[in-house]
C-alpha atoms as a PDB file:
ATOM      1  CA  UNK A   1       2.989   6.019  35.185  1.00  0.00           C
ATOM      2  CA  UNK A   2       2.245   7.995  32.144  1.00  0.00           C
ATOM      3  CA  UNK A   3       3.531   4.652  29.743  1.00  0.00           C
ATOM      4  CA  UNK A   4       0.491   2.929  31.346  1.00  0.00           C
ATOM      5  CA  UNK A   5      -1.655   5.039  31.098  1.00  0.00           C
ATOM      6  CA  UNK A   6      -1.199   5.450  27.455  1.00  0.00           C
ATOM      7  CA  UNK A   7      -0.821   1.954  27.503  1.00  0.00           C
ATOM      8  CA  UNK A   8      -4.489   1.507  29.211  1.00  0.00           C
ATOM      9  CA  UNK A   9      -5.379   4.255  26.364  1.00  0.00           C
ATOM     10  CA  UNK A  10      -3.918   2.105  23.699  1.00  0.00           C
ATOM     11  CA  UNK A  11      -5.803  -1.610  24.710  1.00  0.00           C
ATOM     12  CA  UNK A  12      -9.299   0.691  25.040  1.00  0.00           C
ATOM     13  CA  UNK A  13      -8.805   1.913  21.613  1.00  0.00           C
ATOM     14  CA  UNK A  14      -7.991  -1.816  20.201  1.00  0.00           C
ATOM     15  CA  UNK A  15     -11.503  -3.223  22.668  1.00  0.00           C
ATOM     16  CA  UNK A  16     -13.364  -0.320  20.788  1.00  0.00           C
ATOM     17  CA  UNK A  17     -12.370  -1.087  17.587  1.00  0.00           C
ATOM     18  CA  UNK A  18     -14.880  -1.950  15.171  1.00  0.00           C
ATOM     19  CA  UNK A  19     -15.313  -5.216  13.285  1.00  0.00           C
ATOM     20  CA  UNK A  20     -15.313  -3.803   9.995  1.00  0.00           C
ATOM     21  CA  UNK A  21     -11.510  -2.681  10.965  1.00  0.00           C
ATOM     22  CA  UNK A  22     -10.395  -5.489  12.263  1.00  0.00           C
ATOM     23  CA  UNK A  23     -11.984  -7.434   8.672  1.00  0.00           C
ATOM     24  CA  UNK A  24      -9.791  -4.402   6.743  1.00  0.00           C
ATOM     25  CA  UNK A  25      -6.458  -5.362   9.215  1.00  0.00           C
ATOM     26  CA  UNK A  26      -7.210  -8.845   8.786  1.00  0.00           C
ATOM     27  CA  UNK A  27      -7.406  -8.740   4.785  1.00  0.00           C
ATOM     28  CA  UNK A  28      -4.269  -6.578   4.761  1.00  0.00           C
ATOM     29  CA  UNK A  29      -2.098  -8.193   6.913  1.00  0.00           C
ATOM     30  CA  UNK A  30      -3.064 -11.692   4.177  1.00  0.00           C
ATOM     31  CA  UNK A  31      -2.901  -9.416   1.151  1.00  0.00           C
ATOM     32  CA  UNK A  32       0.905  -8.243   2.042  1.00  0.00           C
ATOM     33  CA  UNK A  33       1.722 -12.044   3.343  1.00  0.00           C
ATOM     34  CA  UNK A  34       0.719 -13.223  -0.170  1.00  0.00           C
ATOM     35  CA  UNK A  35       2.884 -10.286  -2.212  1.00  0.00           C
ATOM     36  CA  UNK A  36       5.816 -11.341  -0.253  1.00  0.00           C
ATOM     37  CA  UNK A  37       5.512 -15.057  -1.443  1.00  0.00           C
ATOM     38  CA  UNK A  38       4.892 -13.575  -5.217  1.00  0.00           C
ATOM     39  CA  UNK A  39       1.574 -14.987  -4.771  1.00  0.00           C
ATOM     40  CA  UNK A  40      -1.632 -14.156  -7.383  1.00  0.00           C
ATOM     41  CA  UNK A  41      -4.108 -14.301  -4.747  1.00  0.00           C
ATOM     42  CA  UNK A  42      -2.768 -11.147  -2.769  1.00  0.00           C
ATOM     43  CA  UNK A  43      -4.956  -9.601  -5.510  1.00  0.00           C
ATOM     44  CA  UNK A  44      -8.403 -11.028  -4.095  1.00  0.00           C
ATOM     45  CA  UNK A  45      -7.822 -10.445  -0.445  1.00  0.00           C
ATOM     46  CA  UNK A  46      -6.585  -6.976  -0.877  1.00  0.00           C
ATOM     47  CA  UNK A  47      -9.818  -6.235  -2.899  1.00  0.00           C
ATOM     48  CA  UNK A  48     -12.159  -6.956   0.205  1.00  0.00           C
ATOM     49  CA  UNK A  49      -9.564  -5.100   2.409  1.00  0.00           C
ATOM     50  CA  UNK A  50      -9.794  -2.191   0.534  1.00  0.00           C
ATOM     51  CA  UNK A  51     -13.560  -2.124   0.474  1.00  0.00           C
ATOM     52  CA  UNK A  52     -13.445  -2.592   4.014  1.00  0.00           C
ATOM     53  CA  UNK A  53     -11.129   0.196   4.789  1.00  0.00           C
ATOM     54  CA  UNK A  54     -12.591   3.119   2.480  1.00  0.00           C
ATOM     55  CA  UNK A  55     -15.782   3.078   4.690  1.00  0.00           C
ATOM     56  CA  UNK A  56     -13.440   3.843   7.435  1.00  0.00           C
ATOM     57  CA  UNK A  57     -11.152   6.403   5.564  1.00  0.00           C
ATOM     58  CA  UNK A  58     -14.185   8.604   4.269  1.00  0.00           C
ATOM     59  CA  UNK A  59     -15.498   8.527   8.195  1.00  0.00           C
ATOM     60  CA  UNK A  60     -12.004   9.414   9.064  1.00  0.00           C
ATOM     61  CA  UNK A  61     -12.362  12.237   6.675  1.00  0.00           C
ATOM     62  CA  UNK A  62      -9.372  10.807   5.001  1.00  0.00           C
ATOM     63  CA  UNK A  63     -10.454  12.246   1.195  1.00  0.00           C
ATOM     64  CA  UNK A  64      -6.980  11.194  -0.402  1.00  0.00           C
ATOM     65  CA  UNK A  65      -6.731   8.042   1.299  1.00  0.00           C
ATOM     66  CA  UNK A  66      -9.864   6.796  -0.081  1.00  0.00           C
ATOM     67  CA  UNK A  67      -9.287   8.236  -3.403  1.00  0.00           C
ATOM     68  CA  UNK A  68      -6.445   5.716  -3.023  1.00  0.00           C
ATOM     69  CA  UNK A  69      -8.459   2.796  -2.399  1.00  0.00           C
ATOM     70  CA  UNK A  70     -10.484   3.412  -5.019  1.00  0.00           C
ATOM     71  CA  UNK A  71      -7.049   3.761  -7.254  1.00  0.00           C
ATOM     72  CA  UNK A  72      -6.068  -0.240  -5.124  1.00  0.00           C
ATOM     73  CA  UNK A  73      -9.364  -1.530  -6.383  1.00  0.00           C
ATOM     74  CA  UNK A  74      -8.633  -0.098 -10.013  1.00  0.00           C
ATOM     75  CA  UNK A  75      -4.638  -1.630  -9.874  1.00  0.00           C
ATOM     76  CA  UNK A  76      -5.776  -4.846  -8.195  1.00  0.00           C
ATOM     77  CA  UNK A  77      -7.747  -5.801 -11.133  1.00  0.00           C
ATOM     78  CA  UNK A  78      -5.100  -4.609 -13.899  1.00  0.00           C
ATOM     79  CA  UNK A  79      -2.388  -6.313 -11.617  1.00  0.00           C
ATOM     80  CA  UNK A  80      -4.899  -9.784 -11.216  1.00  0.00           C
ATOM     81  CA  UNK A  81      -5.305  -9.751 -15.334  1.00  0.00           C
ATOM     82  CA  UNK A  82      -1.540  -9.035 -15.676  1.00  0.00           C
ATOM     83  CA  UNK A  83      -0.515 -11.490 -12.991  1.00  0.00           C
ATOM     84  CA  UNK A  84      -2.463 -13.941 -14.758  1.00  0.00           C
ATOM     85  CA  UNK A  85      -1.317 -13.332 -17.983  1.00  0.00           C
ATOM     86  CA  UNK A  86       1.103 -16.337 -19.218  1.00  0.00           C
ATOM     87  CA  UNK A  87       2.590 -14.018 -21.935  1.00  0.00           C
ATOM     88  CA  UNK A  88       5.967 -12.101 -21.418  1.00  0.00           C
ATOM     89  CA  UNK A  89       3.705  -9.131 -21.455  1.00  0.00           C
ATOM     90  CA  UNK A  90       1.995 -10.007 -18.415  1.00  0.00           C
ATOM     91  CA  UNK A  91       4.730  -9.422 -16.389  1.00  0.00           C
ATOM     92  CA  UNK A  92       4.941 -13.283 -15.069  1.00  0.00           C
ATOM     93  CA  UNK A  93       8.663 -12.630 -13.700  1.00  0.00           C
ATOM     94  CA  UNK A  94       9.789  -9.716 -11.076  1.00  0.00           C
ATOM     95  CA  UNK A  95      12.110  -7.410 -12.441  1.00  0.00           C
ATOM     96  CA  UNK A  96      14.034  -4.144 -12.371  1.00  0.00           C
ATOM     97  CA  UNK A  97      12.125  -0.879 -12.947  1.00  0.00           C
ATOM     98  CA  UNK A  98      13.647   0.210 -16.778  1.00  0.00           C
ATOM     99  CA  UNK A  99      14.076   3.800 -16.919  1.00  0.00           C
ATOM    100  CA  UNK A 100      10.450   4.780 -18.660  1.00  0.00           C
ATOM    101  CA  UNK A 101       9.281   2.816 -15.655  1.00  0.00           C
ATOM    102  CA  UNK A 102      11.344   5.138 -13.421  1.00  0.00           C
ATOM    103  CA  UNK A 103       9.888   7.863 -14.996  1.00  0.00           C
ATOM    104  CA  UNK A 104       6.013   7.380 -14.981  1.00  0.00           C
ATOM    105  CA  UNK A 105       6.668   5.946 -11.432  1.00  0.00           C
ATOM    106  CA  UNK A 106       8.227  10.061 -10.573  1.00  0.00           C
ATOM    107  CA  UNK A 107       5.133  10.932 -12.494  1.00  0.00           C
ATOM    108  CA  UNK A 108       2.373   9.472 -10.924  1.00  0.00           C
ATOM    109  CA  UNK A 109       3.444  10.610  -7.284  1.00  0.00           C
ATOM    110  CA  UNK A 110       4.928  13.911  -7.836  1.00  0.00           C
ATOM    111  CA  UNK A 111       1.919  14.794 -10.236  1.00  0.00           C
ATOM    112  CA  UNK A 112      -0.811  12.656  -7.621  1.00  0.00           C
ATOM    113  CA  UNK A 113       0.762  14.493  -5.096  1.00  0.00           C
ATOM    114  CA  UNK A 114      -0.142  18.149  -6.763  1.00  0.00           C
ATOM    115  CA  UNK A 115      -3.287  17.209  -7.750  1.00  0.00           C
ATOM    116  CA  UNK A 116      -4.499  15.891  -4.527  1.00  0.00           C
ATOM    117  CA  UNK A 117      -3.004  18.387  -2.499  1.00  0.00           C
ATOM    118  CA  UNK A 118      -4.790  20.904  -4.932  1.00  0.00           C
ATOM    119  CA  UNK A 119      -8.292  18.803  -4.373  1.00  0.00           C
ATOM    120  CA  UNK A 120      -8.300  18.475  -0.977  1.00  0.00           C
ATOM    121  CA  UNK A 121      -7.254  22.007  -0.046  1.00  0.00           C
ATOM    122  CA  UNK A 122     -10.114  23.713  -2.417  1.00  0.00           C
ATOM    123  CA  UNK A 123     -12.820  20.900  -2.651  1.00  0.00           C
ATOM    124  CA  UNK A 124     -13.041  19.107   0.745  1.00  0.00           C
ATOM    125  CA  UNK A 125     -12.514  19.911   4.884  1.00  0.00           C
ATOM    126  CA  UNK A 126      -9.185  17.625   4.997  1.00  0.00           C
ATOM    127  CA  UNK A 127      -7.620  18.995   7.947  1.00  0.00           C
ATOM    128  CA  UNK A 128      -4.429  17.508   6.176  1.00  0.00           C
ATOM    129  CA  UNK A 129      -4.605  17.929   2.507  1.00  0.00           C
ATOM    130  CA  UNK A 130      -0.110  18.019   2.256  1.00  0.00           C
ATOM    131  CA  UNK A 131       0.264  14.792   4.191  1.00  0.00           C
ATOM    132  CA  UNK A 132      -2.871  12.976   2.996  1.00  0.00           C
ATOM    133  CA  UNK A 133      -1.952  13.052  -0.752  1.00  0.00           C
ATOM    134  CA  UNK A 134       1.675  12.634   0.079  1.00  0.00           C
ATOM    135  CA  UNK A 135       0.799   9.168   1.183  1.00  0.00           C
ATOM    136  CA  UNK A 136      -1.578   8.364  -1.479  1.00  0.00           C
ATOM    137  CA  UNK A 137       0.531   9.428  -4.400  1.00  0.00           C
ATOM    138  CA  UNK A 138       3.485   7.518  -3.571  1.00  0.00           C
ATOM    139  CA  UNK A 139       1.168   4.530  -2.631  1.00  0.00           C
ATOM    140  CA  UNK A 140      -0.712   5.090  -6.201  1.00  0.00           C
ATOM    141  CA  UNK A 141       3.408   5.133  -7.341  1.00  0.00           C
ATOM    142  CA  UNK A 142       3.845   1.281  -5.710  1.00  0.00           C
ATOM    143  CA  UNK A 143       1.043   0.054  -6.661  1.00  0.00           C
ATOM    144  CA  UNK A 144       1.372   0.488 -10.301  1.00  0.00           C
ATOM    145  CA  UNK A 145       5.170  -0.749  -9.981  1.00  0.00           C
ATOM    146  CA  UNK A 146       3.310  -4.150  -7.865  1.00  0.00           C
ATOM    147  CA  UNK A 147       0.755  -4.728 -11.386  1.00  0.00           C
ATOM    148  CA  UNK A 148       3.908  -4.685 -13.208  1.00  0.00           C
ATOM    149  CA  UNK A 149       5.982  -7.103 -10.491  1.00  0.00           C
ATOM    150  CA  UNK A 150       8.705  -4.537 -10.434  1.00  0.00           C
ATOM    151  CA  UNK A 151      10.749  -4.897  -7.398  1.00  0.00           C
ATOM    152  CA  UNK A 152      11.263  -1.283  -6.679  1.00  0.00           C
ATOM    153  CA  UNK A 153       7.452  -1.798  -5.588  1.00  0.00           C
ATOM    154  CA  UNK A 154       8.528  -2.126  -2.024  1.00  0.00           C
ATOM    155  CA  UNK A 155      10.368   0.643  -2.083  1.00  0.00           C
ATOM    156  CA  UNK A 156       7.657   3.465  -3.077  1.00  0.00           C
ATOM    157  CA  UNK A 157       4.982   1.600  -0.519  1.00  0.00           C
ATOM    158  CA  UNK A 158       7.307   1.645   2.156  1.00  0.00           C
ATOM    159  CA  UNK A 159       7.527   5.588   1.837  1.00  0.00           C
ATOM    160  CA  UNK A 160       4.178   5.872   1.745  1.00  0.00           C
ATOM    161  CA  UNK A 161       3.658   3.941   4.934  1.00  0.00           C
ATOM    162  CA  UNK A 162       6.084   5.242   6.957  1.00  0.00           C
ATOM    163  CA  UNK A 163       4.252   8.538   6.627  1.00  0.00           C
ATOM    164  CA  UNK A 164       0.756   7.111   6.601  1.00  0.00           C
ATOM    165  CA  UNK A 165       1.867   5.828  10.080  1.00  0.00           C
ATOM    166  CA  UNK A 166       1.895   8.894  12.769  1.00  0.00           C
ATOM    167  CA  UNK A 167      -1.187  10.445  10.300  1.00  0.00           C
ATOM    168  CA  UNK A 168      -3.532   7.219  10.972  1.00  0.00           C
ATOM    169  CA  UNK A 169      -2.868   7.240  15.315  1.00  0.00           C
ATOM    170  CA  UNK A 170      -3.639  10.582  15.013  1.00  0.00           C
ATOM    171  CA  UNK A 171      -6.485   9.974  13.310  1.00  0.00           C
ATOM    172  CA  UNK A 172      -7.438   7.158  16.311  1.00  0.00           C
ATOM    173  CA  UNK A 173      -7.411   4.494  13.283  1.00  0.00           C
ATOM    174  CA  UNK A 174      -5.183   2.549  16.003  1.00  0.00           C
ATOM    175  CA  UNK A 175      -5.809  -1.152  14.060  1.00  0.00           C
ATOM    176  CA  UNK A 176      -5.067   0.551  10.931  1.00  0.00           C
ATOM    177  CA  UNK A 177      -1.626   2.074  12.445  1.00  0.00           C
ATOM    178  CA  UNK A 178      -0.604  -0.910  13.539  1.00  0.00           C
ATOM    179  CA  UNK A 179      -1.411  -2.872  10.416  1.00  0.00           C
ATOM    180  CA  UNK A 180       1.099  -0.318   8.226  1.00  0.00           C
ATOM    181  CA  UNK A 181       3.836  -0.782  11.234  1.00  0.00           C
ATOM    182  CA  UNK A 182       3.297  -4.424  10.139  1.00  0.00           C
ATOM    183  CA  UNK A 183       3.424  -3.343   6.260  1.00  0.00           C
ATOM    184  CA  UNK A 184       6.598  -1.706   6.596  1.00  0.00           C
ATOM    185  CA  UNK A 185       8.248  -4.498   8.441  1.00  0.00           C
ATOM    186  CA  UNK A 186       6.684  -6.688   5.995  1.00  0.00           C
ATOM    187  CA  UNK A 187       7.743  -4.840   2.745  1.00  0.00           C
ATOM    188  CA  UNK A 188      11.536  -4.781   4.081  1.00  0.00           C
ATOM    189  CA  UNK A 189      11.392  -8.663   3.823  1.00  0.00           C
ATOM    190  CA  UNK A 190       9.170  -8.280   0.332  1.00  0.00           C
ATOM    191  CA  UNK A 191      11.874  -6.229  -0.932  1.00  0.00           C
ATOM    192  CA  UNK A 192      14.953  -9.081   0.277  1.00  0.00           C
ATOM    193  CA  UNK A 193      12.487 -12.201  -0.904  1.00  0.00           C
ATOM    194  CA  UNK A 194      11.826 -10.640  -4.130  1.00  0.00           C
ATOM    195  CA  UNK A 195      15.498  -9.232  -4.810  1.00  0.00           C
ATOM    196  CA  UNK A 196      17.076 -12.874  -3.568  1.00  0.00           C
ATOM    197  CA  UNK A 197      14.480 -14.620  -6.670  1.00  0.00           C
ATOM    198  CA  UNK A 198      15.748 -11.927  -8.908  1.00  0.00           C
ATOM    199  CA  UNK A 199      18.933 -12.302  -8.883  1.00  0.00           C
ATOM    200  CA  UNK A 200      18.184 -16.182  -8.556  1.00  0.00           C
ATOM    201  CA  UNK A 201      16.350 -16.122 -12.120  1.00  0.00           C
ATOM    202  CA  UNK A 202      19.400 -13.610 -13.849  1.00  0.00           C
ATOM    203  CA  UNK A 203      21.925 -16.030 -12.398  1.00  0.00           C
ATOM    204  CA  UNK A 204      19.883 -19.339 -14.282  1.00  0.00           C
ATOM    205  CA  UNK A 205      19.571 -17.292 -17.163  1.00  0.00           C
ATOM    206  CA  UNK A 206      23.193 -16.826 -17.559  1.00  0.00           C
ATOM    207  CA  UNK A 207      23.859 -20.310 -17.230  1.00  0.00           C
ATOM    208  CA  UNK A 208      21.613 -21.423 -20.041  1.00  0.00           C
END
């Protein structure tokens, strides 16, 4: 009895949900479809996504999540110019995080994560400043390893999801929830696509 009700809870959350939330869920969900297939125009659709959801996020009161978005909008740019970028220096073909990548990557989430946690505990009313930047930094991490089609990408946005997953139904962003359940499933499958092309490309290089 108490499943349905939560169910019942659950489908009058989704009916209330607002249409600027299902436009964010709906621009995800194509954004990650198209990063799976290694496709340039993930960059477009997760622009008006993120618009979308940091209207929601600073309503939410989610400081460090929208601090993130704005850090999206900023990587989806740098990763569209990269991405469409011919030269070797654009990054054209996915490959293996070197070690300076491995090492800016630690960099920009353990350092994100102490300056956000430092921000939202002293300059906002985040009820929770250690989570909230926890998820962002190790997003911000991801997304700078996606700009540079690294395929340890997957990897640092899957952590960040599976904790940005309990904090968003608890902040009643049910659409939202349920669109990084979707991301993490999604991301697994990035991760196999983009690691099976890999190792596809290194094996044709070795024949030539």
């Amino acid at each position: 009895m108490e499943n349905f009700t939560d169910f019942n809870l659950l489908f009058e959350q989704v009916q209330a949900t607002s249409l600027l939330e299902w436009l964010a869920v709906s621009f995800g969900v194509t954004e990650v479809l198209l990063a799976k297939k290694n496709n340039i125009l993930l960059y477009p659709a997760g622009i008006i996504g993120i618009v979308c959801s940091s209207f929601l996020l600073i309503e939410a009161k989610l400081y460090a999540e929208t601090l993130l978005h704005g850090y999206y909008l900023v990587m989806s740019i740098y990763g569209w110019i990269l991405w469409k970028d011919n030269s070797k220096s654009g990054a054209r073909q996915i490959s293996r995080s070197t070690a300076t990548d491995q090492k800016i990557t630690w960099a920009i989430a353990m350092g994100g994560w102490v300056l956000l946690y430092f921000a939202l505990e002293n300059f906002t009313d985040s009820d929770v400043p250690l989570v909230d930047a926890f998820v962002s930094s190790t997003a911000w991490a991801g997304m700078w390893l996606l700009a540079k089609r690294k395929l340890e990408n997957w990897i640092w946005l899957n952590v960040s999801n599976l904790i940005a997953i309990p904090l968003l139904f608890q902040k009643q962003l049910i659409l939202i929830s349920l669109l990084t359940i979707f991301l993490f499933v999604v991301a697994i499958f990035g991760y196999l696509d983009w690691k099976k092309e890999l190792e596809k490309s290194n094996a044709v290089y070795r024949a030539l």
